[in-house]
C-alpha atoms as a PDB file:
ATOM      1  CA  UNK A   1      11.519  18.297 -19.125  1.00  0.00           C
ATOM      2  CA  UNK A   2      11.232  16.170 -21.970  1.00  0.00           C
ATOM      3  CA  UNK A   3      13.110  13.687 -20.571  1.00  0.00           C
ATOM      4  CA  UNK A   4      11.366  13.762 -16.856  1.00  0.00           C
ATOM      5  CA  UNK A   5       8.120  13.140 -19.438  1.00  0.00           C
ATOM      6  CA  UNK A   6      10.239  10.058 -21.198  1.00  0.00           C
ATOM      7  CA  UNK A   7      11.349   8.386 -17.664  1.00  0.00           C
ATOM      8  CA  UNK A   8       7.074   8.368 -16.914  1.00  0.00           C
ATOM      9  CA  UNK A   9       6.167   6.866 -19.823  1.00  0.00           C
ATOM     10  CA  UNK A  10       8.849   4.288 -19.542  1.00  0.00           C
ATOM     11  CA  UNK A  11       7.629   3.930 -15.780  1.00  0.00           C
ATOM     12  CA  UNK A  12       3.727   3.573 -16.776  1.00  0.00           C
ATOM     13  CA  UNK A  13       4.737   0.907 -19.193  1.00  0.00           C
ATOM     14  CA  UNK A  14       7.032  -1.034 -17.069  1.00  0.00           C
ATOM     15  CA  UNK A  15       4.356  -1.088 -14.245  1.00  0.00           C
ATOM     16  CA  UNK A  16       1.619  -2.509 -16.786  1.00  0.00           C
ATOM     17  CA  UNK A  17       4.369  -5.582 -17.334  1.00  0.00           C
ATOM     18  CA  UNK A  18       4.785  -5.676 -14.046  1.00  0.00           C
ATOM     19  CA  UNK A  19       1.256  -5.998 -12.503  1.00  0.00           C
ATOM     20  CA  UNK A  20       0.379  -8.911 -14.772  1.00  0.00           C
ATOM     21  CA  UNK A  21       3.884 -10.706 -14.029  1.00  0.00           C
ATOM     22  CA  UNK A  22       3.302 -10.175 -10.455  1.00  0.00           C
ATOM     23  CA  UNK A  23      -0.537 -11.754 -10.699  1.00  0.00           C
ATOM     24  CA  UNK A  24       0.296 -14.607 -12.557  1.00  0.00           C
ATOM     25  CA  UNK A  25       3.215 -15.742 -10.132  1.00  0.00           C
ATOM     26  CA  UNK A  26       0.913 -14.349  -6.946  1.00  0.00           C
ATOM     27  CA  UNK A  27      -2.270 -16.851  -8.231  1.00  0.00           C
ATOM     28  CA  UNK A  28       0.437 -19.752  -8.784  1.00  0.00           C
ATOM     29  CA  UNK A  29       2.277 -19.553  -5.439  1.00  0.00           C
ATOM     30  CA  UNK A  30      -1.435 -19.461  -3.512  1.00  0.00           C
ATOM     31  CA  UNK A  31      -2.549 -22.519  -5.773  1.00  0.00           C
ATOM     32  CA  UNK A  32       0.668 -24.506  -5.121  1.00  0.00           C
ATOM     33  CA  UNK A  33       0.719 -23.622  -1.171  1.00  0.00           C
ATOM     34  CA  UNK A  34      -2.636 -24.410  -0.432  1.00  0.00           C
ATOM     35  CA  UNK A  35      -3.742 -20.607   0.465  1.00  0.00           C
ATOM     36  CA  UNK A  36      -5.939 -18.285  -0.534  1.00  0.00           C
ATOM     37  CA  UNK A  37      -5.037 -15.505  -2.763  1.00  0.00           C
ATOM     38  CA  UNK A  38      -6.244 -13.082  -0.453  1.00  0.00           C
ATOM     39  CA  UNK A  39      -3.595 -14.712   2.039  1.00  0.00           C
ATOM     40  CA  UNK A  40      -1.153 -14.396  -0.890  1.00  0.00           C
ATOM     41  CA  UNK A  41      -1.979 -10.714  -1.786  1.00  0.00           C
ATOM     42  CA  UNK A  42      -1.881  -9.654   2.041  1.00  0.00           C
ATOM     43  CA  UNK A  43       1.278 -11.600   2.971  1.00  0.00           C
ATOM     44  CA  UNK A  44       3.214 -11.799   0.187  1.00  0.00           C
ATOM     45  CA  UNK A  45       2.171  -9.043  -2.435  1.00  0.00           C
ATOM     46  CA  UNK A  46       1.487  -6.396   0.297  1.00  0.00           C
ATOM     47  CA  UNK A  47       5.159  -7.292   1.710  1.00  0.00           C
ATOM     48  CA  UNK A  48       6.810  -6.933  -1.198  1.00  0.00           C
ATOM     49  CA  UNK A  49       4.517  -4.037  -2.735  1.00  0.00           C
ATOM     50  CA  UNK A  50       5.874  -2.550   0.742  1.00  0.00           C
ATOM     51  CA  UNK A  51       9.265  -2.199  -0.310  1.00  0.00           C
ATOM     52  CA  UNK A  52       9.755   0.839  -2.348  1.00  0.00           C
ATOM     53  CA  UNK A  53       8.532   2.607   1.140  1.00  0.00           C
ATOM     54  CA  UNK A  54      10.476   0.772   3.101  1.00  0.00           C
ATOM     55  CA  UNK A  55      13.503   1.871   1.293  1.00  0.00           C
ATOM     56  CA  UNK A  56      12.237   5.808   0.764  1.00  0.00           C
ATOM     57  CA  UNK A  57      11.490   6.051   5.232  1.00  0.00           C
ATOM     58  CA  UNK A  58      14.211   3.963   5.907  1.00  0.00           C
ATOM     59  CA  UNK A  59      16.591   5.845   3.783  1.00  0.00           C
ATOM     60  CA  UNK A  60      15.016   9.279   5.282  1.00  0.00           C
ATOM     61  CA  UNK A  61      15.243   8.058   8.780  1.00  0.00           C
ATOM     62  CA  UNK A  62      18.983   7.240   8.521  1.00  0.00           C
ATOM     63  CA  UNK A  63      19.991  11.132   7.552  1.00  0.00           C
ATOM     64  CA  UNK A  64      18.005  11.805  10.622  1.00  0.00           C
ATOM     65  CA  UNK A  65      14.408  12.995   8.570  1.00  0.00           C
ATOM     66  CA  UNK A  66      11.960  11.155  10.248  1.00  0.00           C
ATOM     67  CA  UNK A  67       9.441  13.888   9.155  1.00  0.00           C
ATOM     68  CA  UNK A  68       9.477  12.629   5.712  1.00  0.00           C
ATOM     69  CA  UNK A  69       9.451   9.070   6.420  1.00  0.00           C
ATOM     70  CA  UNK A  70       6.735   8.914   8.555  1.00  0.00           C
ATOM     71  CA  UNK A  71       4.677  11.659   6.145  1.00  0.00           C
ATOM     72  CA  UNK A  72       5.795   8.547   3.852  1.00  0.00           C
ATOM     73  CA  UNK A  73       4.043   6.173   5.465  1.00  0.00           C
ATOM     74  CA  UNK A  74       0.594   8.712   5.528  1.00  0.00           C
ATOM     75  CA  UNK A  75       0.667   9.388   2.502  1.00  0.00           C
ATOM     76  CA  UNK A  76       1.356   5.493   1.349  1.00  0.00           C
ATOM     77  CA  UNK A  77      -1.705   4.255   3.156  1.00  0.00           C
ATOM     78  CA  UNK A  78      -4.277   7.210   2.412  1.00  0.00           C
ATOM     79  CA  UNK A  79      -3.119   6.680  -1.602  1.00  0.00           C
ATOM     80  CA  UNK A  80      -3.669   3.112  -1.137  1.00  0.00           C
ATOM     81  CA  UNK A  81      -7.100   2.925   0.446  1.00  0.00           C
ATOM     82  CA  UNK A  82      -8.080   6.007  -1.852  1.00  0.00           C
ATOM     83  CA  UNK A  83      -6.312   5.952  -4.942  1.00  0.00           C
ATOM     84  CA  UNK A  84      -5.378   2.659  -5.377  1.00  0.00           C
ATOM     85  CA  UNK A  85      -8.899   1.402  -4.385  1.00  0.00           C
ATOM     86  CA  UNK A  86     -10.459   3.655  -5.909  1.00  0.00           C
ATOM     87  CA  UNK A  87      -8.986   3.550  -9.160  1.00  0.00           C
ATOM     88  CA  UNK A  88      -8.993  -0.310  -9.279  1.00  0.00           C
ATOM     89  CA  UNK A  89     -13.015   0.065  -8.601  1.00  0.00           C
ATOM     90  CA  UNK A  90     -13.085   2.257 -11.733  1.00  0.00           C
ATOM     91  CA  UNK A  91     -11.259   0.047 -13.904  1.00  0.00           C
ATOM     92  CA  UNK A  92     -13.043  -3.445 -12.606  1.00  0.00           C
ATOM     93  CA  UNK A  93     -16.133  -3.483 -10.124  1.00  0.00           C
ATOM     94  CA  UNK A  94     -14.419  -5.766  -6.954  1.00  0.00           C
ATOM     95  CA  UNK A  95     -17.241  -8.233  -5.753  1.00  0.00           C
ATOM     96  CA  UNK A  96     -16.890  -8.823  -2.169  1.00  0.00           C
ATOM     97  CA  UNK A  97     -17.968 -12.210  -0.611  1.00  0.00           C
ATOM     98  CA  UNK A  98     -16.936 -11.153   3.132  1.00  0.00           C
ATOM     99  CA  UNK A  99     -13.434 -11.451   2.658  1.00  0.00           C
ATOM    100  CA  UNK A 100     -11.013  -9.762   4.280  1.00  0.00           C
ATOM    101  CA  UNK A 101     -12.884  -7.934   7.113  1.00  0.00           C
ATOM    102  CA  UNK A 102     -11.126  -9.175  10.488  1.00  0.00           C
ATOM    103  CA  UNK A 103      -7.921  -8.289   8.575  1.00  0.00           C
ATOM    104  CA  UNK A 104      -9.431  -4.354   7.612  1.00  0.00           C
ATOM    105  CA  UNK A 105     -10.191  -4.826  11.316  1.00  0.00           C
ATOM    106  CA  UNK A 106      -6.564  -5.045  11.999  1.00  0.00           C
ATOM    107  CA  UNK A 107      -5.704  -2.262   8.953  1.00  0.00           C
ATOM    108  CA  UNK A 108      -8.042  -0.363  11.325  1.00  0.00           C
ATOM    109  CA  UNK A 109      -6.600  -1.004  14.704  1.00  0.00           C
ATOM    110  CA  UNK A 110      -3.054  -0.195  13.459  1.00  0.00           C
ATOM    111  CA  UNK A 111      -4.227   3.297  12.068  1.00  0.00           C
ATOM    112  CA  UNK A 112      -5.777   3.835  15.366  1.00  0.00           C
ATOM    113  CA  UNK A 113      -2.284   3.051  17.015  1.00  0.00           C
ATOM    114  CA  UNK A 114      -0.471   4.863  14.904  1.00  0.00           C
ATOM    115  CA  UNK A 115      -2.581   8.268  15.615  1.00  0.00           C
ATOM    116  CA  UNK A 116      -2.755   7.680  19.542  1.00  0.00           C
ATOM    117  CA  UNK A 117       1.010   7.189  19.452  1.00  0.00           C
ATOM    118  CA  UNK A 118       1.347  10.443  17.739  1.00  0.00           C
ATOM    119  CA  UNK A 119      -1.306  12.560  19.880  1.00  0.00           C
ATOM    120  CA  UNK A 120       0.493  11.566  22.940  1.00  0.00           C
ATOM    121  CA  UNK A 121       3.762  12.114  21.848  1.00  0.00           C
ATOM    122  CA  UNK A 122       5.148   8.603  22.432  1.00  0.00           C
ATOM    123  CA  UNK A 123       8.432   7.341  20.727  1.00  0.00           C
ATOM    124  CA  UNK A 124      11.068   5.086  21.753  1.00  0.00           C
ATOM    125  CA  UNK A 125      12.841   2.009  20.847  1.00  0.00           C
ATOM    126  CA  UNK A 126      10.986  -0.328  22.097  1.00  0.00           C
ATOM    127  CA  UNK A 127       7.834   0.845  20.705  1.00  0.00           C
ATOM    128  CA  UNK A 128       9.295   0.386  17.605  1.00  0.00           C
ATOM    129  CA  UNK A 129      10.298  -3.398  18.776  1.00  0.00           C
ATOM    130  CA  UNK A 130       6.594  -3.937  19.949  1.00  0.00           C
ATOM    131  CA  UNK A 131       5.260  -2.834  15.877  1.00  0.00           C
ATOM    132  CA  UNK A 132       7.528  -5.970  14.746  1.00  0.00           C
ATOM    133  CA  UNK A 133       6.123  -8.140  17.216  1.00  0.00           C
ATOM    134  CA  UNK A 134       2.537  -7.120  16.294  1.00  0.00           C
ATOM    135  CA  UNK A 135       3.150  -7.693  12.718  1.00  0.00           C
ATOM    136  CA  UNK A 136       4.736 -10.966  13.035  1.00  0.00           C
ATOM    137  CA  UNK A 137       2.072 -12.158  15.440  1.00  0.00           C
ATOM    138  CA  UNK A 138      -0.525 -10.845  13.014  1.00  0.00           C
ATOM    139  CA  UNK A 139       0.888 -12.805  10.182  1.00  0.00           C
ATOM    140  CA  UNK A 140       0.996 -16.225  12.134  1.00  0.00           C
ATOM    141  CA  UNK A 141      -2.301 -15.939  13.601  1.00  0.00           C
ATOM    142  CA  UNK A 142      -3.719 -15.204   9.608  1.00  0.00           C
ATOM    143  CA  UNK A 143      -1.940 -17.583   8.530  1.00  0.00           C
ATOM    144  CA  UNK A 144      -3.232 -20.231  11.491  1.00  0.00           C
ATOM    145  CA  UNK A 145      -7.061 -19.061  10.873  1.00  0.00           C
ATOM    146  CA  UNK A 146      -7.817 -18.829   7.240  1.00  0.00           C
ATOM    147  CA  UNK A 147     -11.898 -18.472   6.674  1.00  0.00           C
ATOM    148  CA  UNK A 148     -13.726 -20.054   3.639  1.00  0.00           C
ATOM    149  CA  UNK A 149     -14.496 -16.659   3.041  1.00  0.00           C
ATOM    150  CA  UNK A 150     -11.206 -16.181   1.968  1.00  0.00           C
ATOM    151  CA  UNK A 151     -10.914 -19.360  -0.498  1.00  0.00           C
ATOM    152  CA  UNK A 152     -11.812 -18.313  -4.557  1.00  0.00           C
ATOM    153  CA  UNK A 153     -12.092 -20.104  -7.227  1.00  0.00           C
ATOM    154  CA  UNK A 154      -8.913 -21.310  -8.647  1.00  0.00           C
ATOM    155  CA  UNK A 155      -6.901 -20.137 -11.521  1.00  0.00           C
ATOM    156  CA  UNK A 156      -4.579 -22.516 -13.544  1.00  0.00           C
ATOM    157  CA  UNK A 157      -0.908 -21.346 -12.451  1.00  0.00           C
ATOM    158  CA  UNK A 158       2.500 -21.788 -13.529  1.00  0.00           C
ATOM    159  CA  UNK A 159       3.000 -25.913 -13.301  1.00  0.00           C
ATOM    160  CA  UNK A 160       6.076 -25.564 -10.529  1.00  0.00           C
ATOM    161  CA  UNK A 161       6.336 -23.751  -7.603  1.00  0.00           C
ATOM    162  CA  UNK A 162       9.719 -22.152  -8.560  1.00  0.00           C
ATOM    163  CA  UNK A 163       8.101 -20.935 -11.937  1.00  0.00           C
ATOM    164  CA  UNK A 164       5.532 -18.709  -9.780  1.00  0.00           C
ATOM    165  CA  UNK A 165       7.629 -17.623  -7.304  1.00  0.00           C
ATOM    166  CA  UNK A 166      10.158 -16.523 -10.356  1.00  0.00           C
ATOM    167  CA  UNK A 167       7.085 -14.880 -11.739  1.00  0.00           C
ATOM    168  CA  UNK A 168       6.049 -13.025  -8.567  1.00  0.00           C
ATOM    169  CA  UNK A 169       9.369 -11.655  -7.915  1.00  0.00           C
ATOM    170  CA  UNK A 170       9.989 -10.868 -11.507  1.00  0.00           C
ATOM    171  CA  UNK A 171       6.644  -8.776 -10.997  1.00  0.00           C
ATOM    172  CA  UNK A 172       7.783  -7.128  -8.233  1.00  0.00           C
ATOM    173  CA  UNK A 173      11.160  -6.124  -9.628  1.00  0.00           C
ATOM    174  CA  UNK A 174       9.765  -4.587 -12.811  1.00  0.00           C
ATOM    175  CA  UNK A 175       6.744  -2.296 -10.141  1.00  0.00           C
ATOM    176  CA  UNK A 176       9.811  -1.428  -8.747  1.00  0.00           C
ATOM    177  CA  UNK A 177      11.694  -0.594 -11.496  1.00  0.00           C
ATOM    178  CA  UNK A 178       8.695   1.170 -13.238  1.00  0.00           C
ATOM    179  CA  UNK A 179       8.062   3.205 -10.109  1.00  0.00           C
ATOM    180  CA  UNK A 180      10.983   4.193  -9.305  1.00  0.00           C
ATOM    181  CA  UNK A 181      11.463   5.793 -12.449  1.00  0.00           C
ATOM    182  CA  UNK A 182       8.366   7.626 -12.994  1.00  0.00           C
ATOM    183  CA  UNK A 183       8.723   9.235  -9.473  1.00  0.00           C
ATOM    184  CA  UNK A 184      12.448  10.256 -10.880  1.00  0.00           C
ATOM    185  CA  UNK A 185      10.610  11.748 -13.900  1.00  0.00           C
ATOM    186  CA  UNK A 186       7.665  13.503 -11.953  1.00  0.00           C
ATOM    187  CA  UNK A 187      10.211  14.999  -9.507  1.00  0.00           C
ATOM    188  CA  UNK A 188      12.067  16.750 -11.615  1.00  0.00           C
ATOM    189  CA  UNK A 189       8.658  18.127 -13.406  1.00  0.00           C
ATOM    190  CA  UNK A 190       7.741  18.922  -9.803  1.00  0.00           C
ATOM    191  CA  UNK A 191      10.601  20.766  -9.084  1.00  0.00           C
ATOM    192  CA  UNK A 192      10.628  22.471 -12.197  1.00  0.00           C
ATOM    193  CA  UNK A 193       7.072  24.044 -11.249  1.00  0.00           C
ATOM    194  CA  UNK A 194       8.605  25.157  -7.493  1.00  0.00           C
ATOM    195  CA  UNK A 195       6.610  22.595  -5.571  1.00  0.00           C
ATOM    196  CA  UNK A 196       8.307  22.382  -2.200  1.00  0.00           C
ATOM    197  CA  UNK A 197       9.882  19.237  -0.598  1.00  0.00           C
ATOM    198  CA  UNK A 198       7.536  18.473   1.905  1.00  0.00           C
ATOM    199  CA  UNK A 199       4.532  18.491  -0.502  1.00  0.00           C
ATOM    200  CA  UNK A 200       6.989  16.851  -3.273  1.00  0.00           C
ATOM    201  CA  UNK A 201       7.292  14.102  -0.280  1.00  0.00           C
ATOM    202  CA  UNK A 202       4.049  13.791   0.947  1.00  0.00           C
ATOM    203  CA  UNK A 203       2.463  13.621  -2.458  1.00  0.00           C
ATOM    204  CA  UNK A 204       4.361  12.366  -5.619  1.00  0.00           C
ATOM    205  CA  UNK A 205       6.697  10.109  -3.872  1.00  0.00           C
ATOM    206  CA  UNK A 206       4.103   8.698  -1.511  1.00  0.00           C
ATOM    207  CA  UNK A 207       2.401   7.858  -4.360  1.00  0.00           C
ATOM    208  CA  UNK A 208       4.997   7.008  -6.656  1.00  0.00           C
ATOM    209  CA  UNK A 209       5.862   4.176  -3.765  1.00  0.00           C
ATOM    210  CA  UNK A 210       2.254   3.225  -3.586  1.00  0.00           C
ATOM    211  CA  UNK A 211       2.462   2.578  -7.878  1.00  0.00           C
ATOM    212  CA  UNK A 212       3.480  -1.247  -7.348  1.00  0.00           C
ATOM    213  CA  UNK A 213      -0.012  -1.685  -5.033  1.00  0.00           C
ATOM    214  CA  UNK A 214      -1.912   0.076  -7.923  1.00  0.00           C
ATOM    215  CA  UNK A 215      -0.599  -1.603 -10.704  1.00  0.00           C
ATOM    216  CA  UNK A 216      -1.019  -5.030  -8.834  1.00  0.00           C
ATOM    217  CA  UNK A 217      -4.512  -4.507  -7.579  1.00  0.00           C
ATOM    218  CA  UNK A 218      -5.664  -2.719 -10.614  1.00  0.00           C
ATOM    219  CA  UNK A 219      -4.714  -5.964 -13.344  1.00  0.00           C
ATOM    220  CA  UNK A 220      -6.361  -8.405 -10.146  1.00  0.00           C
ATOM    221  CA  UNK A 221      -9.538  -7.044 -10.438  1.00  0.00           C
ATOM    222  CA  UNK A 222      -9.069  -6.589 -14.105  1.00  0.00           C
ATOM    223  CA  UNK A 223      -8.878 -10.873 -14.000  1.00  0.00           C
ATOM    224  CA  UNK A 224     -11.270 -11.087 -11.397  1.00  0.00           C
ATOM    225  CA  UNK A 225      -9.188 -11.967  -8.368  1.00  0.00           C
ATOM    226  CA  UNK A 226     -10.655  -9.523  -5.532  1.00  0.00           C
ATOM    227  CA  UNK A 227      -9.315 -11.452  -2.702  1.00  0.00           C
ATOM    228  CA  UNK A 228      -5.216 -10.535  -4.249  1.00  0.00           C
ATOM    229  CA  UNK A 229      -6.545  -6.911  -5.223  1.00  0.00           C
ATOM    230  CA  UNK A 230      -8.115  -6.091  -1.558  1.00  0.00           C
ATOM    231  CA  UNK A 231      -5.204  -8.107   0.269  1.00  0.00           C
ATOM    232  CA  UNK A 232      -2.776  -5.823  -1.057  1.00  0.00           C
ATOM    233  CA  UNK A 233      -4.026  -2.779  -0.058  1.00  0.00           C
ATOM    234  CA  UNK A 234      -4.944  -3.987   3.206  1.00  0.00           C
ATOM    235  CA  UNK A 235      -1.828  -5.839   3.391  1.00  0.00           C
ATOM    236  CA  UNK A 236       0.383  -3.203   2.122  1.00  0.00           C
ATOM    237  CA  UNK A 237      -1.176  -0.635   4.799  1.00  0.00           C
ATOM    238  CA  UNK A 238      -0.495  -2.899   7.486  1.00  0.00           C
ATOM    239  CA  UNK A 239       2.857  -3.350   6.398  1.00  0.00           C
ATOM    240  CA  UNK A 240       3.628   0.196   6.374  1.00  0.00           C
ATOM    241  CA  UNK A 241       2.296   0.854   9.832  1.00  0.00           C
ATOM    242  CA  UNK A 242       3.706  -1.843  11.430  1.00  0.00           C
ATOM    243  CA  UNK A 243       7.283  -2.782   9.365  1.00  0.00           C
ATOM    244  CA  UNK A 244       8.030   0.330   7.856  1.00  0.00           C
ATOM    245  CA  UNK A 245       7.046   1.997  11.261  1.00  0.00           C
ATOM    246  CA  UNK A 246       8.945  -0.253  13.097  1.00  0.00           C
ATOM    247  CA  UNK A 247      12.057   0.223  11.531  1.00  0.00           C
ATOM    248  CA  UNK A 248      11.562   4.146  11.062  1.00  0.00           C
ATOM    249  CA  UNK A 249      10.945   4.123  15.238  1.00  0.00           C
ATOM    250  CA  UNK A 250      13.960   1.910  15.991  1.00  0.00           C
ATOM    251  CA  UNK A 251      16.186   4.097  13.529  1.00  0.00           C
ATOM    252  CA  UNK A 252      15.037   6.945  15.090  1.00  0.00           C
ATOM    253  CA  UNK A 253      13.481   6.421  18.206  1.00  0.00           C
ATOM    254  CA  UNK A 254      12.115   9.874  19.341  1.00  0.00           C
ATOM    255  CA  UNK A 255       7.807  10.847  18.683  1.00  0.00           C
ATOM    256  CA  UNK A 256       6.364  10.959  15.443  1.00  0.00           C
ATOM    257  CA  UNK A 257       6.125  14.140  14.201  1.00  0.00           C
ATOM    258  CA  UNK A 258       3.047  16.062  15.726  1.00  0.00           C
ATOM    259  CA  UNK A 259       1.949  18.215  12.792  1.00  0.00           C
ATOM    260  CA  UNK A 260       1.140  14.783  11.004  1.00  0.00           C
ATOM    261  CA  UNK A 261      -1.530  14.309  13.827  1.00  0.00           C
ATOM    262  CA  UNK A 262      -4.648  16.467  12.811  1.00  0.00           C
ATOM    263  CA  UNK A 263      -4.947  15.686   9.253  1.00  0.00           C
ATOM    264  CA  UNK A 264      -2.644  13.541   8.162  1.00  0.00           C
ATOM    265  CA  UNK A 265      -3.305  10.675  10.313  1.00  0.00           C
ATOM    266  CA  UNK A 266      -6.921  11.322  10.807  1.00  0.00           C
ATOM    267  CA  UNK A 267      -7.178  10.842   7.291  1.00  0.00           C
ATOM    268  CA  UNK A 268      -5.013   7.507   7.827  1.00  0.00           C
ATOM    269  CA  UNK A 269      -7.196   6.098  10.278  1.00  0.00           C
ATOM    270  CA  UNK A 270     -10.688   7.194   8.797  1.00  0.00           C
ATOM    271  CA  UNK A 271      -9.762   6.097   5.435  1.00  0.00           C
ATOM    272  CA  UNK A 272      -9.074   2.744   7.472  1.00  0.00           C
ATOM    273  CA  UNK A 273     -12.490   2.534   8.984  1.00  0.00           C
ATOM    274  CA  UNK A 274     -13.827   3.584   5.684  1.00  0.00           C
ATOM    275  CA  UNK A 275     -12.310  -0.339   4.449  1.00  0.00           C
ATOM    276  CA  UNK A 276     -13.602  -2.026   7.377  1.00  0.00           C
ATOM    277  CA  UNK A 277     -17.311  -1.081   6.653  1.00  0.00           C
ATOM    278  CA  UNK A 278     -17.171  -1.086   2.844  1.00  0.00           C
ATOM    279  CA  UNK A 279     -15.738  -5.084   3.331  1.00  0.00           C
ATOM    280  CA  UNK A 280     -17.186  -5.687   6.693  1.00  0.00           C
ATOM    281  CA  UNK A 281     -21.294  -4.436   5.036  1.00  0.00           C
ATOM    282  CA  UNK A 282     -20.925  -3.953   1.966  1.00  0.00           C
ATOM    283  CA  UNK A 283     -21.043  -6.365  -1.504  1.00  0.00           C
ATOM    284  CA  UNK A 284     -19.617  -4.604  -4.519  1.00  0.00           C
ATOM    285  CA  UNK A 285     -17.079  -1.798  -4.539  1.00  0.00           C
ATOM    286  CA  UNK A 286     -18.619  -0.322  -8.175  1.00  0.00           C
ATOM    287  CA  UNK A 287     -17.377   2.549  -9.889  1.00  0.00           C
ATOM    288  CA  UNK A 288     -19.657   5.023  -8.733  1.00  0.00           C
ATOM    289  CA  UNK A 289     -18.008   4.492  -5.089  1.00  0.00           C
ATOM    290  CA  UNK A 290     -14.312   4.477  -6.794  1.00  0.00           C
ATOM    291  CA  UNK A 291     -15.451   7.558  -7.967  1.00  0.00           C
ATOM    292  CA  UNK A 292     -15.238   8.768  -4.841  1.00  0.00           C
ATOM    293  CA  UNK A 293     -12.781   7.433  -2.735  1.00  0.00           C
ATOM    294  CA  UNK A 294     -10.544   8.983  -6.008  1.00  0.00           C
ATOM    295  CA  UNK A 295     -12.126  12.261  -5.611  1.00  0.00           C
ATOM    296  CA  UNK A 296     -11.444  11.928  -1.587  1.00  0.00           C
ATOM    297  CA  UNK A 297      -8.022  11.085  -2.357  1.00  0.00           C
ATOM    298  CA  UNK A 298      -7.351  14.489  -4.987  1.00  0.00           C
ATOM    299  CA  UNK A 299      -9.421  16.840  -2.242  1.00  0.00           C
ATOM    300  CA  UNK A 300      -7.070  15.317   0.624  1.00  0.00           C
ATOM    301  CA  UNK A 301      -3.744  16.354  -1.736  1.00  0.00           C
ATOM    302  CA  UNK A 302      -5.471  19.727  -3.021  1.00  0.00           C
ATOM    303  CA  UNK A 303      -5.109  20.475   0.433  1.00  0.00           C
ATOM    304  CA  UNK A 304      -1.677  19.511   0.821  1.00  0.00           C
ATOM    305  CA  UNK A 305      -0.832  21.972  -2.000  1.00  0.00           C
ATOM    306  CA  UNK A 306      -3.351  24.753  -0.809  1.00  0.00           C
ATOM    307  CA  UNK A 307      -1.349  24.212   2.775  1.00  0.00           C
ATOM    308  CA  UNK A 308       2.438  24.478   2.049  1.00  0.00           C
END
């Protein structure tokens, strides 16, 4: 036990280094391209933020458990558009300017997929095929029709290009690093207390995998960069929908499991349209509403323990 509580200390420290690496190098690779940071974050920060689920589905779908890879990917995008969101609200108010709302549009349209797919029982190869080609036509088309909506002041960078992207990826390898070994640490506690696997799954490591996105939006808005903060979590949910999806459904190309359909992904997709309004209407995401979308998140995961 007391070194499970060790390993998450170590984790929570190494994700701290590792969000401020990561938004350093993400502002100095959109100033040197020419893009927005909210470009940057949803690209480029929600790809690689993407990664510790990628690994955690992909490795479940190859020993033939797509159950936990897809409750993966729920859990992933309901901690992200709850948790992360909300906890970044209560550490920094995020001022919105009307950024990012055709892309929660997309967030939204994905979520939508994702549930319909389930419902009707769909699941085959090429569906998984067609999620790639969505994504990838999704990331030309952003990257074709930016909006001065997007565009925020600039921040001084690293001079060269190669010191930012050093920075970024330095950033992402210590989230990773961090996260990886807190979730070690909080398993074992887990475990310890006789949580089962499918709540140890669908809880701590979906958001143990969703720590780089927290600790990435949460020092953003901390240095007043809402576009990177709100284009990873949009960008990371897309990401797992659509890549991590993809790859789960071509690994294992049979329907999504069904008993994710009535709460799981409901949650998933309403969560989703949730984003859309708040950035589509709304101005300010202020602490009072992170309050919320946090306590949404811990009644959505008393439930998961109440269920199993």
């Amino acid at each position: 036990m007391t070194e499970a509580i060790i390993s998450i200390l170590i984790g929570l420290v190494a994700l701290a280094i590792g969000g401020e690496l990561l938004v350093r190098g993400a502002v100095g690779v959109a100033n040197k391209l020419g893009v927005s940071t909210l470009f940057t974050g949803l690209v480029i920060v929600g790809f690689a933020t993407s990664m510790p689920e990628m690994v955690a589905s992909v490795q479940a779908a190859l020993i033939d458990s797509p159950e936990i890879a897809w409750g993966n990917i729920a859990g992933s995008n309901i901690s992200n558009s709850l948790l992360i969101l909300g906890a970044t609200a209560l550490i920094a108010p995020i001022v919105l300017t009307g950024m990012g709302k055709r892309d929660a549009a997309v967030g939204l349209g994905v979520s939508a997929l994702l549930w319909v797919l389930t419902a009707a029982a769909f699941g085959s190869l090429w569906i998984g095929v067609g999620l790639l080609a969505l994504l990838i036509s999704y990331i030309v088309w952003r990257y074709r029709h930016p909006r001065a909506a997007d565009e925020e002041d600039e921040e001084e960078g690293p001079d060269a290009l190669w010191l930012a992207a050093l920075l970024l990826v330095g950033g992402v390898g210590v989230l990773v690093f961090g996260g990886n070994i807190l979730v070690n640490g909080a398993i074992e506690i887990a475990t310890i207390l006789g949580m089962s696997e499918t709540v140890i799954g669908l809880t701590i490591v979906a958001i143990g995998t969703s720590l780089p996105e927290l600790a990435a939006s949460a020092v953003a808005a901390f240095r007043g960069k809402p576009g990177l903060a709100i284009g990873n979590v949009v960008g990371s949910n897309i990401y797992n929908i659509l890549l991590i999806g993809g790859v789960t459904m071509i690994l294992v190309p049979r329907p999504i499991p069904f008993e994710l359909v009535d709460v799981e992904f409901a949650v998933v997709t309403g969560s989703a349209l949730l984003i859309w309004i708040l950035l589509a209407r709304g101005k300010t995401i202020g602490r009072g509403l992170g309050a919320l979308l946090l306590a949404g998140f811990a009644a959505n995961t008393v439930y998961l323990l109440l269920a199993q």
